[in-house]
Protein backbone atom coordinates (compact mmCIF):
# COMPACT_ATOMS: atom_id res chain seq x y z
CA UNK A 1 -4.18 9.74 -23.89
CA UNK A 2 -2.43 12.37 -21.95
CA UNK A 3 0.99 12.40 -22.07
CA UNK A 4 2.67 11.88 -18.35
CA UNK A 5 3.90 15.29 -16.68
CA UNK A 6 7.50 15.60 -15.07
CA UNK A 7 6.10 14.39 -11.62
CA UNK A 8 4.38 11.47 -13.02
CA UNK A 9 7.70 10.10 -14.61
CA UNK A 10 8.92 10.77 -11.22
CA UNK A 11 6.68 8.79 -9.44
CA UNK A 12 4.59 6.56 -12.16
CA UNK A 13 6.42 3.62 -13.37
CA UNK A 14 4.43 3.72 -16.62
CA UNK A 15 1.24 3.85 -18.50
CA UNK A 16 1.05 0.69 -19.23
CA UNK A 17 1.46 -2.90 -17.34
CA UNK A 18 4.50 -3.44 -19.36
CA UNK A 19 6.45 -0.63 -18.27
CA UNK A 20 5.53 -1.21 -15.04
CA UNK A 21 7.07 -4.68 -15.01
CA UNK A 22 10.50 -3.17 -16.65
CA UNK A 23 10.56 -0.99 -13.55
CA UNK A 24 10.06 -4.03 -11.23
CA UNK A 25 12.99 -5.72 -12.99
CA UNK A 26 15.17 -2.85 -12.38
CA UNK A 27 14.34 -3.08 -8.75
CA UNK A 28 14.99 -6.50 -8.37
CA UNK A 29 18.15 -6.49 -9.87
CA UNK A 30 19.02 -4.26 -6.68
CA UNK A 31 17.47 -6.63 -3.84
CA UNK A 32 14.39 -4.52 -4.06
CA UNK A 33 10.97 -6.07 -3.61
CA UNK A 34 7.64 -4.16 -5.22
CA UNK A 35 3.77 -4.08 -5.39
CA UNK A 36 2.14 -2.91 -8.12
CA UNK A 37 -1.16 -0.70 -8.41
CA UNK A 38 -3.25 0.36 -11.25
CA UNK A 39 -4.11 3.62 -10.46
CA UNK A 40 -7.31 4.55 -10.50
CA UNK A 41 -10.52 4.96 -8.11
CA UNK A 42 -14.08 6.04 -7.54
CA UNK A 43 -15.75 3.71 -10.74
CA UNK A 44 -18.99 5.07 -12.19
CA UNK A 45 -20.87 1.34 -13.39
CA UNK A 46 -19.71 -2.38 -12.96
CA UNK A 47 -18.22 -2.30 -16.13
CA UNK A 48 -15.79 -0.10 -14.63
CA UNK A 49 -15.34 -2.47 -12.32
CA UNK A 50 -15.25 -5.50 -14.08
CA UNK A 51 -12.42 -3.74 -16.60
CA UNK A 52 -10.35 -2.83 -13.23
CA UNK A 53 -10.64 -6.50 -12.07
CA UNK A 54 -9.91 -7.60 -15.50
CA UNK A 55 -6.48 -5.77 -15.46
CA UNK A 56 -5.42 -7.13 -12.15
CA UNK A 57 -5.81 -10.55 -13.04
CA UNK A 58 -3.75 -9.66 -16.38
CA UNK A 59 -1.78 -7.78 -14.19
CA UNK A 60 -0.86 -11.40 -12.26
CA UNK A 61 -0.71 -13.35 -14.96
CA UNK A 62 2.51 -11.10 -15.97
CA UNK A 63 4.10 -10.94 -13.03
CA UNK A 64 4.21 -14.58 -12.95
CA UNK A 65 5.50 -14.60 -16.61
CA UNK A 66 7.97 -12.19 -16.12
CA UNK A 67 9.49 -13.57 -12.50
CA UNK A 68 9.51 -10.83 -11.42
CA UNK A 69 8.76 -10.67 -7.28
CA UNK A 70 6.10 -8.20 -6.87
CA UNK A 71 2.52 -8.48 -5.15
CA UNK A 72 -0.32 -5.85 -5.98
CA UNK A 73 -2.30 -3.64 -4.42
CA UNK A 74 -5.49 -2.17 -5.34
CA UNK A 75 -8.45 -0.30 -4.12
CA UNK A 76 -11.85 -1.83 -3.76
CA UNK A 77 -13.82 1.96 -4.91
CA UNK A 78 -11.86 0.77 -8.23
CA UNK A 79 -13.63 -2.43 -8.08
CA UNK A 80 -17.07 -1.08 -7.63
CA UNK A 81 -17.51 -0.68 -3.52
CA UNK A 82 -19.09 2.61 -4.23
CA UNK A 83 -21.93 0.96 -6.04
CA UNK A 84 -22.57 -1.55 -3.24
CA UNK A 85 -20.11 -4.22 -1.15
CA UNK A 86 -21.14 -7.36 -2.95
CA UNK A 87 -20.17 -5.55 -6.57
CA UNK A 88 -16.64 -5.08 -4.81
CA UNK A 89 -16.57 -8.51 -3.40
CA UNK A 90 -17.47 -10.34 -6.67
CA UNK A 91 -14.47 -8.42 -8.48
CA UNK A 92 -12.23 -8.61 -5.58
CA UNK A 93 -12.70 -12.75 -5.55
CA UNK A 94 -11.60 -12.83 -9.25
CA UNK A 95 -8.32 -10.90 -8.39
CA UNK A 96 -7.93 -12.98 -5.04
CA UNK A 97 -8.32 -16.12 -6.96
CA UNK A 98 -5.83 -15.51 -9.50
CA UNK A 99 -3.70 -14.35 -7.07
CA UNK A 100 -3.81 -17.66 -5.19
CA UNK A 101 -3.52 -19.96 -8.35
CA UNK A 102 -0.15 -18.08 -9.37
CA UNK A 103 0.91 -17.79 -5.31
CA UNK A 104 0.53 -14.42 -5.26
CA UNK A 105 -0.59 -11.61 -2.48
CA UNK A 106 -2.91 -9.40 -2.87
CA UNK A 107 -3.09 -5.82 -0.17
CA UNK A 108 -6.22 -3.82 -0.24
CA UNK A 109 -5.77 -0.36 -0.18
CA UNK A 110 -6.96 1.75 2.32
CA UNK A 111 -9.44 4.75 1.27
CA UNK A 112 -10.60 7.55 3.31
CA UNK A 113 -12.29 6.91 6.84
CA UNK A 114 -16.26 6.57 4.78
CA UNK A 115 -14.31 3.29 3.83
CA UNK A 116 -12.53 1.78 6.17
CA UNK A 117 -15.49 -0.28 7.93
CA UNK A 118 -16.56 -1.28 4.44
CA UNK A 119 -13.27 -2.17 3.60
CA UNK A 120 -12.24 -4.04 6.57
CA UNK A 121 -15.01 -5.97 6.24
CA UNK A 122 -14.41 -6.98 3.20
CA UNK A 123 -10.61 -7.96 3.82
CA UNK A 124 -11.48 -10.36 6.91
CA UNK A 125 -14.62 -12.23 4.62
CA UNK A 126 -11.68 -12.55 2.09
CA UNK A 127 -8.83 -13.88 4.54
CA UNK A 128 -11.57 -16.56 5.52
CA UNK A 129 -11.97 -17.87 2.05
CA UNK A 130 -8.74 -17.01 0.14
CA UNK A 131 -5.77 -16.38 2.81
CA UNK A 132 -4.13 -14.38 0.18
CA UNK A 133 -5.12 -10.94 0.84
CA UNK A 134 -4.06 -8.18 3.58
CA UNK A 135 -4.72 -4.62 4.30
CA UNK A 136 -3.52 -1.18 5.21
CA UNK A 137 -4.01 0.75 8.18
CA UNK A 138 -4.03 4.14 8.93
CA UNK A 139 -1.90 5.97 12.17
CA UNK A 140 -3.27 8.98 11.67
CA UNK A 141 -6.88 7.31 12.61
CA UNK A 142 -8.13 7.12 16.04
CA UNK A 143 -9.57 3.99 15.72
CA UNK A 144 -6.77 2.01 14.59
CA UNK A 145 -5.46 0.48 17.57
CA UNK A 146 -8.55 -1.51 17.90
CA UNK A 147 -8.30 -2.63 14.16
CA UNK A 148 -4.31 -3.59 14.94
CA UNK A 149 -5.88 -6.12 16.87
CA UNK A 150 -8.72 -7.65 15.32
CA UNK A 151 -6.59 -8.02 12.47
CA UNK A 152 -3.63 -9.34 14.22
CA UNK A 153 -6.04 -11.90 15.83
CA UNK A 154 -7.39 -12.79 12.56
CA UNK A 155 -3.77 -13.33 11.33
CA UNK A 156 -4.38 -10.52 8.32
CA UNK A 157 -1.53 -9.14 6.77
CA UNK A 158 -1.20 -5.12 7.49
CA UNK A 159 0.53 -2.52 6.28
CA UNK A 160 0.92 0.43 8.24
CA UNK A 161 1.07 3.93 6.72
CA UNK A 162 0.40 7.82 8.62
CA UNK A 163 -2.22 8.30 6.57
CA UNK A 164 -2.66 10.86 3.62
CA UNK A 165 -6.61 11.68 3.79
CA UNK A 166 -8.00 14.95 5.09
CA UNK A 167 -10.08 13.76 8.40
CA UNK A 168 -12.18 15.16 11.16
CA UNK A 169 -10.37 15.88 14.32
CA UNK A 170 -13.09 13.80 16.23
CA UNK A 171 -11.67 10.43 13.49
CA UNK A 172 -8.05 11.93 13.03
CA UNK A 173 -5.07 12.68 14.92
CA UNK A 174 -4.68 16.23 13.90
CA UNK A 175 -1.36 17.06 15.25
CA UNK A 176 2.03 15.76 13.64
CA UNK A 177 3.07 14.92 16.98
CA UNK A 178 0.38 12.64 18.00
CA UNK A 179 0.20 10.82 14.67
CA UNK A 180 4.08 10.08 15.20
CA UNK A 181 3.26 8.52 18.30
CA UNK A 182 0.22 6.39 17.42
CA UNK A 183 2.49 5.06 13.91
CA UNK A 184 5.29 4.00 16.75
CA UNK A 185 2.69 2.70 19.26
CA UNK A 186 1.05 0.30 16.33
CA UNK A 187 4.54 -0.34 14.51
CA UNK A 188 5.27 -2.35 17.75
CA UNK A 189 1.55 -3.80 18.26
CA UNK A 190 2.46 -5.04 14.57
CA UNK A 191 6.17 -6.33 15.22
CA UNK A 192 4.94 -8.36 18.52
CA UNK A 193 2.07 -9.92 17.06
CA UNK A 194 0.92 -9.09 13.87
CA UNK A 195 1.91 -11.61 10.71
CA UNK A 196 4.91 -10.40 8.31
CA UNK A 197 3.76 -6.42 8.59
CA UNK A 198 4.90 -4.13 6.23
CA UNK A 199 5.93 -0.51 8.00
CA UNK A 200 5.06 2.22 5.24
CA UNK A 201 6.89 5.30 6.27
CA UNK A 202 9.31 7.72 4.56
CA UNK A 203 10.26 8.85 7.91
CA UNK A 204 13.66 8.01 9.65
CA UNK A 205 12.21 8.66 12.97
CA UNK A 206 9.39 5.74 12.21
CA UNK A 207 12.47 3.81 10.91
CA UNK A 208 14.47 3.63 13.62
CA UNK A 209 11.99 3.20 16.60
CA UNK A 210 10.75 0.46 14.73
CA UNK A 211 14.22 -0.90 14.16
CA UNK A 212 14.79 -0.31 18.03
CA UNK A 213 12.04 -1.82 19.15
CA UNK A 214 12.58 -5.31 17.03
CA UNK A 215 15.94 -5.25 17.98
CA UNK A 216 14.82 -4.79 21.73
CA UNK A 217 12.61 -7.95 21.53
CA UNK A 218 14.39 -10.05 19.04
CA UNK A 219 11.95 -10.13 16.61
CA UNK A 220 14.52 -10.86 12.97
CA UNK A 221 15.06 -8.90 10.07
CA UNK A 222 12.91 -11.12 7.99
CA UNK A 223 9.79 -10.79 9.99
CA UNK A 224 8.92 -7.46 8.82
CA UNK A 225 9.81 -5.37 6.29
CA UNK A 226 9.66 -1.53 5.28
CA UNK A 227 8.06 0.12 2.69
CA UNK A 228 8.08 3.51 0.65
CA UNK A 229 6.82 4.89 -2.30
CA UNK A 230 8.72 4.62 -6.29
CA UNK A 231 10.55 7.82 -7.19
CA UNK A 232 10.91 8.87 -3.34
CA UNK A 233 14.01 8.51 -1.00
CA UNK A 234 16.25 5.16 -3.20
CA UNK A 235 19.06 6.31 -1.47
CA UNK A 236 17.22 4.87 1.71
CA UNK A 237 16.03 1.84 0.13
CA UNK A 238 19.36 0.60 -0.86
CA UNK A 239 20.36 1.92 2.69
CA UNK A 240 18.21 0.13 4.21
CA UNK A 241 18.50 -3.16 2.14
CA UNK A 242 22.25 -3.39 2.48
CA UNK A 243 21.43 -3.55 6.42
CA UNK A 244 19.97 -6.79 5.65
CA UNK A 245 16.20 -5.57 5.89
CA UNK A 246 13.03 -6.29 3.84
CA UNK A 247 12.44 -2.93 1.78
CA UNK A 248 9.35 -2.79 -0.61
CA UNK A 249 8.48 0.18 -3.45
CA UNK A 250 5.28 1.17 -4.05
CA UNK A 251 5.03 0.98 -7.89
CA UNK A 252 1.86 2.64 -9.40
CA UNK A 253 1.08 2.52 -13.21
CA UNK A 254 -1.39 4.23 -15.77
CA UNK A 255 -2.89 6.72 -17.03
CA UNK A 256 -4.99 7.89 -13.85
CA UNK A 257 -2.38 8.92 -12.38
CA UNK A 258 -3.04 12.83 -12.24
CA UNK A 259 -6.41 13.42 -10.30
CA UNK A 260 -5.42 10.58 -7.77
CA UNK A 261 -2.18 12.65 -7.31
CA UNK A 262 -3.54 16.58 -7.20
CA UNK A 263 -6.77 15.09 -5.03
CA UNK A 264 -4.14 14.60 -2.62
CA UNK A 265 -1.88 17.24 -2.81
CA UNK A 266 -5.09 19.58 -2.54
CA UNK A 267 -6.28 17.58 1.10
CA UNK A 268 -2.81 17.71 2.45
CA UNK A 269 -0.87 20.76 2.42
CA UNK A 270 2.18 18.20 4.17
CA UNK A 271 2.02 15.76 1.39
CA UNK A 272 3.14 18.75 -0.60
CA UNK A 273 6.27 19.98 1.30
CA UNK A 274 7.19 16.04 1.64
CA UNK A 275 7.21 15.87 -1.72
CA UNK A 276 9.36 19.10 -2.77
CA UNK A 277 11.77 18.44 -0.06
CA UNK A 278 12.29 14.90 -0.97
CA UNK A 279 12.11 15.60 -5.09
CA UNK A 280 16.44 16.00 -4.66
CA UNK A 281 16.73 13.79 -1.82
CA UNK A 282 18.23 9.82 -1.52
């Protein structure tokens, strides 16, 4: 098993489930919330699959045992939706049923834009049948403003992130500038309408026009919340949660950790000058 590098520590709670839940604790203790993911993506057979469904539903079960307040998150190419939708919807039902027994959440990961149809699809068949379960949305996406609102109309959960995938400029915003302005546009779709969404953003411009613009309508603290990634910016968490608002950490575990981090360094050149600059920061 390889041994995790200096970044991974960083920004992996752990190898193991265990460890993960120890690093949940520790963010609790400090008015943190978290959701947990077991990295990993892509699977090669069911049984791939099956083992990644397998560990979610552990993966519950512990949460619950522990007390700890934490949701998870996965991705459904983990759970087989690159060997067909109905492999990914069988494994993705186990989870989702778990999740509901122990009153859990579950938020599907969003993939790159091959997915996101799939995916979607996927999320509002679940909603019907399990209510548990929400989604993430990508800014940086051109046709995300027209997902904002089926999904707000189908009163699914969504987080909102920029987006981290290498895309096409016909499917992608390619300029900083216009992604910005899409994230703010949907971040107030979201707050007006949307149920509980979570605002994923490291970015204090995001912050505060969301911040702004909830303030501007009344919409309360507890309505929302943000959300940011474990190892990156806890200066701004506990900021942010002393000002009374919702603030989640991202909290990925295992042993997959390395190609599902260098995949995206290597599409991204920004994801790498994010991280450098914020390696020292709060």
């Amino acid at each position: 098993m390889r041994a995790l590098t200096f970044l991974a520590r960083r920004f992996v709670a752990g190898e193991d489930a265990a460890k993960a839940i120890e690093a949940v604790a520790k963010l609790n203790k400090k008015g943190l919330r978290a959701t947990l993911d077991f990295l990993g993506e892509d699977t090669e057979n069911e049984a791939q699959a099956a083992a990644a469904a397998d560990e979610y539903t552990a993966l519950l079960a512990a949460i619950h045992g522990a007390g700890v307040e934490a949701n998870v998150s996965l991705k459904l190419t983990q759970f087989g939706l690159n060997l067909g939708p109905a492999v990914a919807k069988r494994h993705l039902g186990r989870v989702l049923e778990q999740a509901k027994r122990l009153k859990n959440f579950v938020r599907v990961d969003m993939e790159g834009s091959a997915w996101t149809q799939a995916t979607l699809d996927l999320v509002l068949d679940a909603h019907k049948s399990y209510g548990n379960v929400g989604t993430v949305l990508q800014a940086m996406l051109r046709r995300t403003a027209g997902d904002v609102a089926l999904l707000n109309k189908a009163g699914v959960r969504v987080r909102l992130c920029k987006g981290a995938y290498k895309e096409p400029a016909d499917v992608a915003f390619p300029r900083k500038t216009e992604v910005n302005e899409a994230y703010d546009a949907l971040a107030r779709e979201l707050l007006d309408s949307g149920p509980y969404p979570a605002l994923a953003t490291h970015d204090d411009g995001r912050i505060e026009a969301a911040i702004k613009h909830a303030k501007a309508k009344g919409i309360r603290s507890d309505r929302y919340e943000f959300q940011m990634l474990y190892g990156l910016r806890a200066r701004r968490w506990a900021e942010l949660t002393a000002a009374g608002y919702g603030m989640r950490v991202y909290v990925p575990y295992g042993t997959h950790w390395f190609p599902y981090f260098s995949r995206r360094l290597r599409e991204r050149k920004e994801n790498v000058l994010f991280i450098v600059r914020n390696m020292f920061r709060g």
